[in-house]
C-alpha atoms as a PDB file:
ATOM      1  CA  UNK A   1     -48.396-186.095 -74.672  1.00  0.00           C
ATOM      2  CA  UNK A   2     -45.745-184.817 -77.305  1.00  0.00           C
ATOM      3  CA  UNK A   3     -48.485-184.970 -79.722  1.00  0.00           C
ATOM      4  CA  UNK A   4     -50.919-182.368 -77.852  1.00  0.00           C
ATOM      5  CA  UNK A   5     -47.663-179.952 -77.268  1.00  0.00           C
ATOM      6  CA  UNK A   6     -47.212-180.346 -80.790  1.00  0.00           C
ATOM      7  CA  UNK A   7     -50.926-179.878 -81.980  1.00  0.00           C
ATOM      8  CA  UNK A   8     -51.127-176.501 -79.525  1.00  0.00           C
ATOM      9  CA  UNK A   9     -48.217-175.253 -80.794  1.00  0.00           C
ATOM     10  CA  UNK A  10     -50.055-175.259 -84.357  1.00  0.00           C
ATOM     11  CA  UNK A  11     -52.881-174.078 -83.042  1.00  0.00           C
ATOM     12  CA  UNK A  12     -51.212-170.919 -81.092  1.00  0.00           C
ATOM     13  CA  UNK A  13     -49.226-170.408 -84.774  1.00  0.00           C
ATOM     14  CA  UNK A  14     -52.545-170.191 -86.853  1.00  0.00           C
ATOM     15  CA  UNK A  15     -55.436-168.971 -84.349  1.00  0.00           C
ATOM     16  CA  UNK A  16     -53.091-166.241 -82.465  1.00  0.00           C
ATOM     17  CA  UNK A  17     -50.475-165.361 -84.912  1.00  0.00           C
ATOM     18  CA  UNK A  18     -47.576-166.675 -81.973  1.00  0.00           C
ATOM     19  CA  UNK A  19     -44.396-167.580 -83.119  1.00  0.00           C
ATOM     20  CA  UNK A  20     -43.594-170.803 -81.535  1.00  0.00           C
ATOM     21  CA  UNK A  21     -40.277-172.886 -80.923  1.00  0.00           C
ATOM     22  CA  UNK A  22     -40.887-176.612 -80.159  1.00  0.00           C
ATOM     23  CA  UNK A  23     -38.419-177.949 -78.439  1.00  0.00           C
ATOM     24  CA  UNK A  24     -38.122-181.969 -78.349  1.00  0.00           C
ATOM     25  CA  UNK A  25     -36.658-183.592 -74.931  1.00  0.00           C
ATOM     26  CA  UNK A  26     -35.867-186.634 -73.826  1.00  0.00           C
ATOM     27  CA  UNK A  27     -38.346-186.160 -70.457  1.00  0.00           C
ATOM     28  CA  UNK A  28     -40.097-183.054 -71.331  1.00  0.00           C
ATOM     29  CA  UNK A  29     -40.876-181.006 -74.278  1.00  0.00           C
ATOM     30  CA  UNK A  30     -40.774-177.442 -74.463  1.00  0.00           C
ATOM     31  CA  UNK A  31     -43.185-174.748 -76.604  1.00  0.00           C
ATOM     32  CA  UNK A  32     -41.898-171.352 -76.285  1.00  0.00           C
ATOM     33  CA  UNK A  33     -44.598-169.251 -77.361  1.00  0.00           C
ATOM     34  CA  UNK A  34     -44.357-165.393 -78.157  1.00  0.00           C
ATOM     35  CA  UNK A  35     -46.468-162.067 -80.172  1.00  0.00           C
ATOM     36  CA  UNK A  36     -46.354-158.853 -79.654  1.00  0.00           C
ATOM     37  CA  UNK A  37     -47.746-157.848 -75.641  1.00  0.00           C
ATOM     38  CA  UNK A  38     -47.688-161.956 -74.555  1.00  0.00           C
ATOM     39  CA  UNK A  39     -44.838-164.635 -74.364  1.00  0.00           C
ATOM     40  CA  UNK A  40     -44.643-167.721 -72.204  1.00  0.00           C
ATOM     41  CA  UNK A  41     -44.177-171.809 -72.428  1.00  0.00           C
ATOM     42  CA  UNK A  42     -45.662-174.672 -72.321  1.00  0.00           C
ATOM     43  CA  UNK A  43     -43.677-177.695 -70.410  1.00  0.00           C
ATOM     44  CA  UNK A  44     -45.061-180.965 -71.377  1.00  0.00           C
ATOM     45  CA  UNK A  45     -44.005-184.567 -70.169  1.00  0.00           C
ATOM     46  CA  UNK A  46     -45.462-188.084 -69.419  1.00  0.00           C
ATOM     47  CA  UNK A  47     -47.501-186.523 -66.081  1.00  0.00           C
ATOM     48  CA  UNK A  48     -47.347-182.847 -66.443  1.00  0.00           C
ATOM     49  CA  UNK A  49     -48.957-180.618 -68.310  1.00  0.00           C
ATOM     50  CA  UNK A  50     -47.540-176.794 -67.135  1.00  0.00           C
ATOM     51  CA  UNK A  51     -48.273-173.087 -69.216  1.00  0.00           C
ATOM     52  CA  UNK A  52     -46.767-169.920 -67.879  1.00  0.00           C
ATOM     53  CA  UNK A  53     -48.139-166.804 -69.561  1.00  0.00           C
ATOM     54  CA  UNK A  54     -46.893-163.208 -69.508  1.00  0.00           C
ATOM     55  CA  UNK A  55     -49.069-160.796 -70.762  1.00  0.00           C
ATOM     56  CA  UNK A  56     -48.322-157.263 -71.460  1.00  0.00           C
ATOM     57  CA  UNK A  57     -50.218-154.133 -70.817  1.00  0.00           C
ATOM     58  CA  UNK A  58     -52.432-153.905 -73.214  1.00  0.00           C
ATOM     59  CA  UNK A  59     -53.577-157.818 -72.956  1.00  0.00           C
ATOM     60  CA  UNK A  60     -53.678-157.822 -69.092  1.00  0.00           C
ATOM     61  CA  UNK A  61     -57.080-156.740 -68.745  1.00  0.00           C
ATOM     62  CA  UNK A  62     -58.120-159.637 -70.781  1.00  0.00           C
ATOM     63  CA  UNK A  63     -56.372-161.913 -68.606  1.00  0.00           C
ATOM     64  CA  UNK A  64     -59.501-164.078 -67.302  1.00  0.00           C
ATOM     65  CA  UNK A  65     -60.886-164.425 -71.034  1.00  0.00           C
ATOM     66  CA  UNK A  66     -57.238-165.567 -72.479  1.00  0.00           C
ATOM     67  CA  UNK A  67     -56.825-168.356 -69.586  1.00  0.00           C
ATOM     68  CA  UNK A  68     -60.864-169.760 -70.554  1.00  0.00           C
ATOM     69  CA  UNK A  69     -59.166-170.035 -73.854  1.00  0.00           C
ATOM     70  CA  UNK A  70     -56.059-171.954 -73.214  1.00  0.00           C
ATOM     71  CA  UNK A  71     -58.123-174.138 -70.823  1.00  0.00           C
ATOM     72  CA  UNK A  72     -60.466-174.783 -72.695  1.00  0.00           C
ATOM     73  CA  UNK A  73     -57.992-175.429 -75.927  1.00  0.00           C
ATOM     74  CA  UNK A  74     -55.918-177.893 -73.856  1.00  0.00           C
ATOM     75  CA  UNK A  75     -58.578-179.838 -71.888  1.00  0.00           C
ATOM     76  CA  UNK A  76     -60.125-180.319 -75.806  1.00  0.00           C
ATOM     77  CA  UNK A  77     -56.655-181.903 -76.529  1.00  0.00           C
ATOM     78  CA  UNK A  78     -56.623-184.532 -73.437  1.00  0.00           C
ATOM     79  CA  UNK A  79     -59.709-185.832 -74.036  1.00  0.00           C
ATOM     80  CA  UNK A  80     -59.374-185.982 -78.006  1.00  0.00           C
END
């Protein structure tokens, strides 16, 4: 599982222009994710997979569109 936190972490980095802090734990790893108008995290462990996204403004009314994204980004990741 570290490796897909890892890999979206990248992926956020290059394809949205996020600045993102991995942090490495001994249960759990940690992405804290961030641009301008969205910021959130992405908990990771043996079992659990968890993303909390807060989107500004500007970004909210593409709220549905953004989720399809990181669904669709993550579920690519667990089955690769």
């Amino acid at each position: 599982m570290r490796k897909i936190a890892f890999t979206w972490a990248e992926y956020a980095e290059l394809e949205y222009k996020m600045t993102c802090i991995y942090e490495e734990g001994e249960v759990e790893d940690l992405v804290h994710f961030s641009k301008p108008g969205a910021n959130g995290i992405l908990l990771i462990s043996h079992d659990i997979l968890k993303i909390n996204v807060r989107l500004g403004v500007l970004l909210s009314p593409f709220k549905k569109t953004i989720e399809q994204q990181i669904v669709r980004k993550i579920d690519f990741l667990l089955l690769d």
